[in-house]
Protein backbone atom coordinates (compact mmCIF):
# COMPACT_ATOMS: atom_id res chain seq x y z
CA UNK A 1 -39.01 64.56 28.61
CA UNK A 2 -39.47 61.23 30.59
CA UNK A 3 -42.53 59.20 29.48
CA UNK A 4 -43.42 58.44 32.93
CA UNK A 5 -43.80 62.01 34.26
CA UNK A 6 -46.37 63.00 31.94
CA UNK A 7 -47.76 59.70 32.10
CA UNK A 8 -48.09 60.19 35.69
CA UNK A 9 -49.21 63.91 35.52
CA UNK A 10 -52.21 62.61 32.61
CA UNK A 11 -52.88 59.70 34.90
CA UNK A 12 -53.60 62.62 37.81
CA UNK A 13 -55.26 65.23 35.70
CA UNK A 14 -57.63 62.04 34.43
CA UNK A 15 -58.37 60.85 37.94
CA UNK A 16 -59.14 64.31 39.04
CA UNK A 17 -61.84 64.98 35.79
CA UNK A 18 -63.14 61.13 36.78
CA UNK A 19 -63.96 63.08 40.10
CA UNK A 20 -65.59 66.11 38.58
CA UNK A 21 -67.71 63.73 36.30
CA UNK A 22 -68.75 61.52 39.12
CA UNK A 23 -69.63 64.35 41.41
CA UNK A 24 -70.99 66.42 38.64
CA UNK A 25 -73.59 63.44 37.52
CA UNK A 26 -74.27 62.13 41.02
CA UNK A 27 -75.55 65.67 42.15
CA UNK A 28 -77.81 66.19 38.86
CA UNK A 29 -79.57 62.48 39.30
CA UNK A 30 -80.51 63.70 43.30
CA UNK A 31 -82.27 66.71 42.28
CA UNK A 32 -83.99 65.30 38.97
CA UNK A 33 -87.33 66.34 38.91
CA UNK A 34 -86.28 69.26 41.37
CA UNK A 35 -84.10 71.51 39.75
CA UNK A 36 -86.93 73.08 37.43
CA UNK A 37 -89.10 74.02 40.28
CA UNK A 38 -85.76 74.83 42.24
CA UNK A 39 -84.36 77.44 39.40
CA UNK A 40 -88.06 78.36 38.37
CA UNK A 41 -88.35 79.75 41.83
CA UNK A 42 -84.74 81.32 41.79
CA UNK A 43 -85.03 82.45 38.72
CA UNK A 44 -87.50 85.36 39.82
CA UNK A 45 -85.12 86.96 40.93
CA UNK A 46 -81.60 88.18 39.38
CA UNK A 47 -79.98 87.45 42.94
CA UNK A 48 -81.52 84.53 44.30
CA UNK A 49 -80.08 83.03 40.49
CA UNK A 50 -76.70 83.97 41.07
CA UNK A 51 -77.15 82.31 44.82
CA UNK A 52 -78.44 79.40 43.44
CA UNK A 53 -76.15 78.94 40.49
CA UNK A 54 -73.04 79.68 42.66
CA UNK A 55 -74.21 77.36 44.90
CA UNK A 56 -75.00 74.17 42.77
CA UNK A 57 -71.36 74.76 40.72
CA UNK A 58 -69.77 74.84 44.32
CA UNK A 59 -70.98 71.52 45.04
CA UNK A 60 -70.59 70.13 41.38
CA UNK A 61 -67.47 71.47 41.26
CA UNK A 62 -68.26 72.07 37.47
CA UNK A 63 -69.04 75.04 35.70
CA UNK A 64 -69.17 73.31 32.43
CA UNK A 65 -72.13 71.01 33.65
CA UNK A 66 -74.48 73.06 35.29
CA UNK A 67 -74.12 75.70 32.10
CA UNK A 68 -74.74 72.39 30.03
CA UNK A 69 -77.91 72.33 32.30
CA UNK A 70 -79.07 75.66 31.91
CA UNK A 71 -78.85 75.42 27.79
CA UNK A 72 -80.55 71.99 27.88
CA UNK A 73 -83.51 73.90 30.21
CA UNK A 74 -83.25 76.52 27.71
CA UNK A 75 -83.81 74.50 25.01
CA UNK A 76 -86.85 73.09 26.53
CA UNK A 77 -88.68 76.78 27.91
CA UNK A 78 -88.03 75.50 31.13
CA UNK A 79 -86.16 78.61 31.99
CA UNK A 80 -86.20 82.56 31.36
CA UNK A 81 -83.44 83.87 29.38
CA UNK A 82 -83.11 86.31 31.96
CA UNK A 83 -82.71 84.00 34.65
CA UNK A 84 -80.52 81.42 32.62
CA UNK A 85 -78.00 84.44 32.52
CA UNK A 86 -78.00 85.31 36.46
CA UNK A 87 -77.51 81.22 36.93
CA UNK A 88 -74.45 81.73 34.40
CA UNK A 89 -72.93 84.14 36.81
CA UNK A 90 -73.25 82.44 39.52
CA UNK A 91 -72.16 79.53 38.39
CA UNK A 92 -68.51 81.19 37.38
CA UNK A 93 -68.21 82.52 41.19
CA UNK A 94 -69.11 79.22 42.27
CA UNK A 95 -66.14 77.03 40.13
CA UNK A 96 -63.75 78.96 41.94
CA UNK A 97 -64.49 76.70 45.02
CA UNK A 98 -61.75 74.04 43.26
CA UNK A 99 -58.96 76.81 43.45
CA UNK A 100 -59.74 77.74 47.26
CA UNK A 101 -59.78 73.80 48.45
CA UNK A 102 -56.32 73.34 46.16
CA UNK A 103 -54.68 76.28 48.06
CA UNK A 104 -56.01 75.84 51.62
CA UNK A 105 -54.46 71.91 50.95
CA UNK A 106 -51.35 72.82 51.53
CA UNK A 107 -50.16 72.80 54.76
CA UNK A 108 -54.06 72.89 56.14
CA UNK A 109 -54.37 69.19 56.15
CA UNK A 110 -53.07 66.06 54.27
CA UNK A 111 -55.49 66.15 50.92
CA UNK A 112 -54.36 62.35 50.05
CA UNK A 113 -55.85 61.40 53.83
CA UNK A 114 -59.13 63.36 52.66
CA UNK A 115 -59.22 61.86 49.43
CA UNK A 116 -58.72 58.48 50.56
CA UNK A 117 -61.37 58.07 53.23
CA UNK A 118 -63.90 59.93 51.25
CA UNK A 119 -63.39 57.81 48.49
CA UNK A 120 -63.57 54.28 50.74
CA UNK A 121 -66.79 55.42 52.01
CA UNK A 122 -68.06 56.65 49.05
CA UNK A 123 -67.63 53.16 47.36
CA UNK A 124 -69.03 51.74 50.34
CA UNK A 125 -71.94 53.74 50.22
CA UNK A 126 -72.57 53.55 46.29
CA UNK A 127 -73.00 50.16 46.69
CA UNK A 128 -76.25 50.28 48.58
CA UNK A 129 -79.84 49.22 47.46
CA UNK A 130 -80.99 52.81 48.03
CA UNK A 131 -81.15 55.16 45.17
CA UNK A 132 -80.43 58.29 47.36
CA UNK A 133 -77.52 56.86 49.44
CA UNK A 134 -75.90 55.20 46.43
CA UNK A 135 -75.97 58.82 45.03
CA UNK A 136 -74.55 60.19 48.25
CA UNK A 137 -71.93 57.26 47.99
CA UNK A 138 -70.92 58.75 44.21
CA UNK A 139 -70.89 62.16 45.24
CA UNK A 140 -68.22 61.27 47.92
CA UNK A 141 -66.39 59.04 45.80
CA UNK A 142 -66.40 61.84 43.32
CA UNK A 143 -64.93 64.37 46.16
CA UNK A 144 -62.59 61.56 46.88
CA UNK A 145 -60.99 61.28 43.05
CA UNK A 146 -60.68 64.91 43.12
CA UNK A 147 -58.62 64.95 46.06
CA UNK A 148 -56.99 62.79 45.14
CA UNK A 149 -56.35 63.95 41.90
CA UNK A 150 -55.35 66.85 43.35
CA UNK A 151 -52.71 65.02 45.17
CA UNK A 152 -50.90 63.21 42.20
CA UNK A 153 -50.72 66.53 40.34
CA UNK A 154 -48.42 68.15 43.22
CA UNK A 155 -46.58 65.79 42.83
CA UNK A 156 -46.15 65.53 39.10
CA UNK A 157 -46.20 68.71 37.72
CA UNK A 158 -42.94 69.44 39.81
CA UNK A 159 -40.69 67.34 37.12
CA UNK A 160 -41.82 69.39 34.23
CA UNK A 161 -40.35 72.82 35.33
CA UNK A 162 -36.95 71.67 33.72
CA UNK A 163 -38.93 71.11 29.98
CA UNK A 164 -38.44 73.68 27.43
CA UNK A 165 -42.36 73.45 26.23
CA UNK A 166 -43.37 74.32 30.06
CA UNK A 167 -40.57 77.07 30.32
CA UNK A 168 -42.22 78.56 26.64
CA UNK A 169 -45.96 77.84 27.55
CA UNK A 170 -46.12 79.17 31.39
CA UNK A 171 -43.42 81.38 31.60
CA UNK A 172 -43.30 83.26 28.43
CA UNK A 173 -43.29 87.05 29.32
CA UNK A 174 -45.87 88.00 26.59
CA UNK A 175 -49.84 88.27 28.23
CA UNK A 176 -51.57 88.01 24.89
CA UNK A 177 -50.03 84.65 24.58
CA UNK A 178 -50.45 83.32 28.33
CA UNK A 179 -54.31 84.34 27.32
CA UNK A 180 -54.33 82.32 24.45
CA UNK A 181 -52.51 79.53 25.80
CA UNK A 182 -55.02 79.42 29.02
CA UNK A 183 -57.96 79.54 26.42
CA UNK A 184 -56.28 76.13 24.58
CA UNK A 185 -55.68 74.62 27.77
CA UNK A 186 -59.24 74.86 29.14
CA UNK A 187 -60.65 74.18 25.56
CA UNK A 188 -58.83 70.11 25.24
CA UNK A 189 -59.18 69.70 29.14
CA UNK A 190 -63.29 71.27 28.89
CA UNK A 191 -62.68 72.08 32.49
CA UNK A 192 -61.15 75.47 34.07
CA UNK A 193 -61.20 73.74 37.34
CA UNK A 194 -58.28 71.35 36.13
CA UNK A 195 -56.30 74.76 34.86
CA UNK A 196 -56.63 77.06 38.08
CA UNK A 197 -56.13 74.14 40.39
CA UNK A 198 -52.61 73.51 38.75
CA UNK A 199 -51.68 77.29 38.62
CA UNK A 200 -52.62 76.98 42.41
CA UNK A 201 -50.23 74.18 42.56
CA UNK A 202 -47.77 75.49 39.94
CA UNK A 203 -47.40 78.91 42.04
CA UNK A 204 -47.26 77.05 45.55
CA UNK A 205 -44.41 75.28 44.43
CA UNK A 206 -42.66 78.71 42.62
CA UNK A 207 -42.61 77.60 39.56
CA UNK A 208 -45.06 79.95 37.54
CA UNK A 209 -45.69 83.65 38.59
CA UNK A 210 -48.35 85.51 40.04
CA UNK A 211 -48.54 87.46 37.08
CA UNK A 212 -48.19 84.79 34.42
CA UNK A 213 -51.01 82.63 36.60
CA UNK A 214 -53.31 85.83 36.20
CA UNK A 215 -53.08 86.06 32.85
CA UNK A 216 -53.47 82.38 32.48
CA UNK A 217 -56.72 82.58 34.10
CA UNK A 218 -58.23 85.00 32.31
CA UNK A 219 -57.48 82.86 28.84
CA UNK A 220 -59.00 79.76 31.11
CA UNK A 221 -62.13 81.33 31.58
CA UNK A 222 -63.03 82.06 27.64
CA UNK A 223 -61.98 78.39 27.16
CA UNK A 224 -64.11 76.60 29.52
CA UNK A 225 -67.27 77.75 27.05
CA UNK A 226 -66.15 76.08 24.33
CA UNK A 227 -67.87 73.01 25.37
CA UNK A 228 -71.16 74.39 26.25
CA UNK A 229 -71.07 75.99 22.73
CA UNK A 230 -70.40 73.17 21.26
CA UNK A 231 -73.59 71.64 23.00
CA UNK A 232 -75.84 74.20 22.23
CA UNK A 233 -75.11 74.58 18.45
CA UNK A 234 -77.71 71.79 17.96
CA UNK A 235 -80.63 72.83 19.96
CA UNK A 236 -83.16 76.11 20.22
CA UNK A 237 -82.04 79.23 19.70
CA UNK A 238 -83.25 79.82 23.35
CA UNK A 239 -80.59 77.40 23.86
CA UNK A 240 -78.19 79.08 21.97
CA UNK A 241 -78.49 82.46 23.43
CA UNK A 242 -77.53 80.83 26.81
CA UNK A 243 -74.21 79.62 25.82
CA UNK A 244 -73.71 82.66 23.59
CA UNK A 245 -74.39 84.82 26.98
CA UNK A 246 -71.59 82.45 28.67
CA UNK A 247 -69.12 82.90 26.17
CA UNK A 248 -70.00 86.97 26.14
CA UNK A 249 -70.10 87.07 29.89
CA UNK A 250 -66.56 85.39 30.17
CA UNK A 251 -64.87 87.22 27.34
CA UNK A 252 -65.65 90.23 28.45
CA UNK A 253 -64.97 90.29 31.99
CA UNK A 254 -61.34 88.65 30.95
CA UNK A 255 -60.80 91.76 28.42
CA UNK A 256 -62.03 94.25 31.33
CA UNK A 257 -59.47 92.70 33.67
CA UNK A 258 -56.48 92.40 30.78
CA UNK A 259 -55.75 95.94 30.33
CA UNK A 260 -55.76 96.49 34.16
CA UNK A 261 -53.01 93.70 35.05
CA UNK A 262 -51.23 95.03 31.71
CA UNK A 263 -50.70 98.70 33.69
CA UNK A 264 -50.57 97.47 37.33
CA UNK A 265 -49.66 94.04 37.49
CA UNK A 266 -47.13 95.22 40.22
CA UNK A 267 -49.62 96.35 42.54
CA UNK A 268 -51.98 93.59 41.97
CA UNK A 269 -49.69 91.15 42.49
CA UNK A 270 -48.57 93.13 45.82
CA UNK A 271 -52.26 93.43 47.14
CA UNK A 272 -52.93 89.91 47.06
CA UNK A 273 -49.52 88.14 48.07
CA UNK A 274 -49.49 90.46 50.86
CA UNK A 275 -52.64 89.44 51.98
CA UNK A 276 -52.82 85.70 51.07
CA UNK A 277 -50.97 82.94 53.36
CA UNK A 278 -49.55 81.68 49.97
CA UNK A 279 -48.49 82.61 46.08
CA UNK A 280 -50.73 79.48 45.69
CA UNK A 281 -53.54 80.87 48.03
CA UNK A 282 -53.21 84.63 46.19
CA UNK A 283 -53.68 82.74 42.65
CA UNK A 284 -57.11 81.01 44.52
CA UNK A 285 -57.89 84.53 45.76
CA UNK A 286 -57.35 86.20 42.51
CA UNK A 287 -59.54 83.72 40.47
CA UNK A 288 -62.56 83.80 43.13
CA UNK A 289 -62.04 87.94 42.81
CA UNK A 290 -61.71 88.26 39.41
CA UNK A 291 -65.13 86.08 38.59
CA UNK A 292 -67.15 87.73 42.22
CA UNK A 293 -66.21 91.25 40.38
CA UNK A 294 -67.01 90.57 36.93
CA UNK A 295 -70.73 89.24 38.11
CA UNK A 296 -71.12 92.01 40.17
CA UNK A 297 -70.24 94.58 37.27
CA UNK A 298 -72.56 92.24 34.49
CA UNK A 299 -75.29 92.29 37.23
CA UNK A 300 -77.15 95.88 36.94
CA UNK A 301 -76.84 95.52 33.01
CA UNK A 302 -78.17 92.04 32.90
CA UNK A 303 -81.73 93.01 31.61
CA UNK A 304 -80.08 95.10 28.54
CA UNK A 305 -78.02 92.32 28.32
CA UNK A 306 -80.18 89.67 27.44
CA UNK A 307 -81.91 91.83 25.19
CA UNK A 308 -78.53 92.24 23.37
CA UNK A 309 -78.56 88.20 22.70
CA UNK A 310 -81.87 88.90 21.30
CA UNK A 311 -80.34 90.84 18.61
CA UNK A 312 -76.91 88.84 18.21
CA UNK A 313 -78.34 85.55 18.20
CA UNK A 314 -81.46 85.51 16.17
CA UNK A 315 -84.96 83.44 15.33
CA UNK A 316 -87.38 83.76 13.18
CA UNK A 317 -90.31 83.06 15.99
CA UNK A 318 -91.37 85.50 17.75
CA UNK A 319 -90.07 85.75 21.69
CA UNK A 320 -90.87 87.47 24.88
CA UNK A 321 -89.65 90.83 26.19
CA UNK A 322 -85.88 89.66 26.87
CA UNK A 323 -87.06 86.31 27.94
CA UNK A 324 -89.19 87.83 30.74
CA UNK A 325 -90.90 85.88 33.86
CA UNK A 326 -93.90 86.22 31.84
CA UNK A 327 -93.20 84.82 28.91
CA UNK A 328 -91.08 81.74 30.83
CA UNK A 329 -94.49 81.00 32.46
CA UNK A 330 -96.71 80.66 29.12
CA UNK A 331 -94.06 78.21 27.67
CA UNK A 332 -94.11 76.52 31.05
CA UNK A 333 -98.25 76.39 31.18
CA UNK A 334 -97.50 75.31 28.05
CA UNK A 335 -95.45 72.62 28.88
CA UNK A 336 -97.42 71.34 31.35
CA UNK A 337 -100.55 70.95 28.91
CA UNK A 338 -98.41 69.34 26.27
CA UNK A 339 -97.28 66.50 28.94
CA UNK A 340 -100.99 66.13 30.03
CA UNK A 341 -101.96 65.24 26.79
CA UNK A 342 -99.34 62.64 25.76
């Protein structure tokens, strides 16, 4: 394997997560001291916490650091357990925007010309005396290193397909190991964004299969909670049940989907290549599908649910019923007092 093609494709894949962190920490400094009030209010209600959690990852463009978010509120009763779990949801539908802008990149417009202006004005912008527009300015520049990220991987990844390792670790025929290998991916990388955007690429160029990219995905979404529970071990069990929920929530929906694609991956893979534009744009499709369904399935079961962590994940104090609105509002009147009085 030549040095410089995987120095170029780790040079891509760390310019793209440069983009995810910048855009990821830019967006949560604009709406400190807002997004307590913001998810308080959303968090009334099961879908106006999906909305708002699908919504926020979209624009983050990070799963991993909103649900980093949520435990952190968790941990200090700024949130309903309830509610933390509908934001969860919402935020996996909403890191499937990544995989949509990947596929509609090719061919739609030139992602390197997109990259490169939004990153020149972001910098421009950043450098301003202004808190808010030298947030804005991040936020672009962010957008910007993803592009362009984005970019250098197309290019890149192309000169593995010839490698041995790629041939054994993408293209094996055997799902239970394309799970496990998209669970180790996502696990070092800490991002599933990085792993379905180069499936997206992967499959646009022919080198990996529908199929094999499915199964892929469904590993990548168990590994991108690794982090978060890693974050979490430390803090409340409020905390704690969060990131246990995410894990849950993510392993299950990947075994309800295995056993389908095990019996029909024909006709799956024929319902959405034969409506997508692309195999790169039916990978994008099938990752946006596959987390839109599993929320949608989780969502009628999500009270019982979070009175399942209460049972799995343990404390000796004394908590509310399931983490109810009630409950969230005497730890936040609570809260409040405490702050008045230091």
């Amino acid at each position: 394997m030549s040095f410089y093609s995987f120095a170029g494709v780790a040079g891509a894949v760390a310019v793209f997560l440069l983009g995810l962190k910048l855009l990821s920490e830019s967006t949560g400094k604009l709406v400190t001291g807002k997004l307590s009030d913001v998810v308080y209010k959303a968090t009334l209600n099961r879908f106006s916490a999906v909305g708002i959690g699908a919504g926020v990852t979209a624009v983050a463009q990070s799963s991993v650091a909103i649900n980093a978010v949520l435990v952190s509120l968790a941990d200090a009763g700024a949130i309903s357990l309830f509610g933390a779990c509908a934001v969860v949801i919402g935020s996996n539908v909403g890191t499937t925007v990544t995989a949509q802008l990947v596929s509609l990149s090719f061919g739609a417009f030139d992602i390197s010309v997109v990259g490169g202006v939004s990153a020149f004005v972001g910098v421009l912008l950043s450098s301003s005396k202004k808190v808010k527009v030298s947030l804005a300015g991040e936020m672009l520049l962010g957008f910007g290193l993803v592009f362009l990220g984005i970019d250098l991987m197309t290019s890149g990844v192309e000169s593995f397909y010839g490698y041995p390792w790629f041939r054994k670790f993408f293209l094996i025929e055997n799902p239970f190991v394309l799970v496990v290998n998209g669970f180790l991916l996502t696990a070092v990388f800490q991002s599933s964004s990085v792993v379905s955007s180069m499936l997206v690429i992967l499959s646009a160029g022919g080198m990996i299969t529908f199929e094999n990219s499915v199964f892929v995905i469904l590993g990548a979404n168990v590994g991108t909670t690794v982090s978060v529970l890693l974050i979490s071990s430390r803090k409340s069990v409020a905390a704690r049940r969060v990131a246990f929920f995410n894990f849950l929530f993510n392993l299950l929906g990947a075994a309800l989907f295995f056993v389908p694609t095990l019996l029909f991956g024909e006709k799956i893979t024929e319902l959405f290549t034969s409506t997508s534009a692309s195999l790169g744009r039916a990978v994008a499709n099938f990752h946006t599908f596959f987390n839109l369904a599993t929320g949608l399935i989780a969502l009628p079961f999500l009270k019982w649910l979070s009175r399942l962590l209460l049972v799995a994940v343990k404390d000796g104090e004394k908590i509310g019923r399931a983490g109810g609105a009630k409950s969230w509002l005497k730890r936040r009147l609570y809260a409040i007092k405490k702050a008045k009085t230091t």
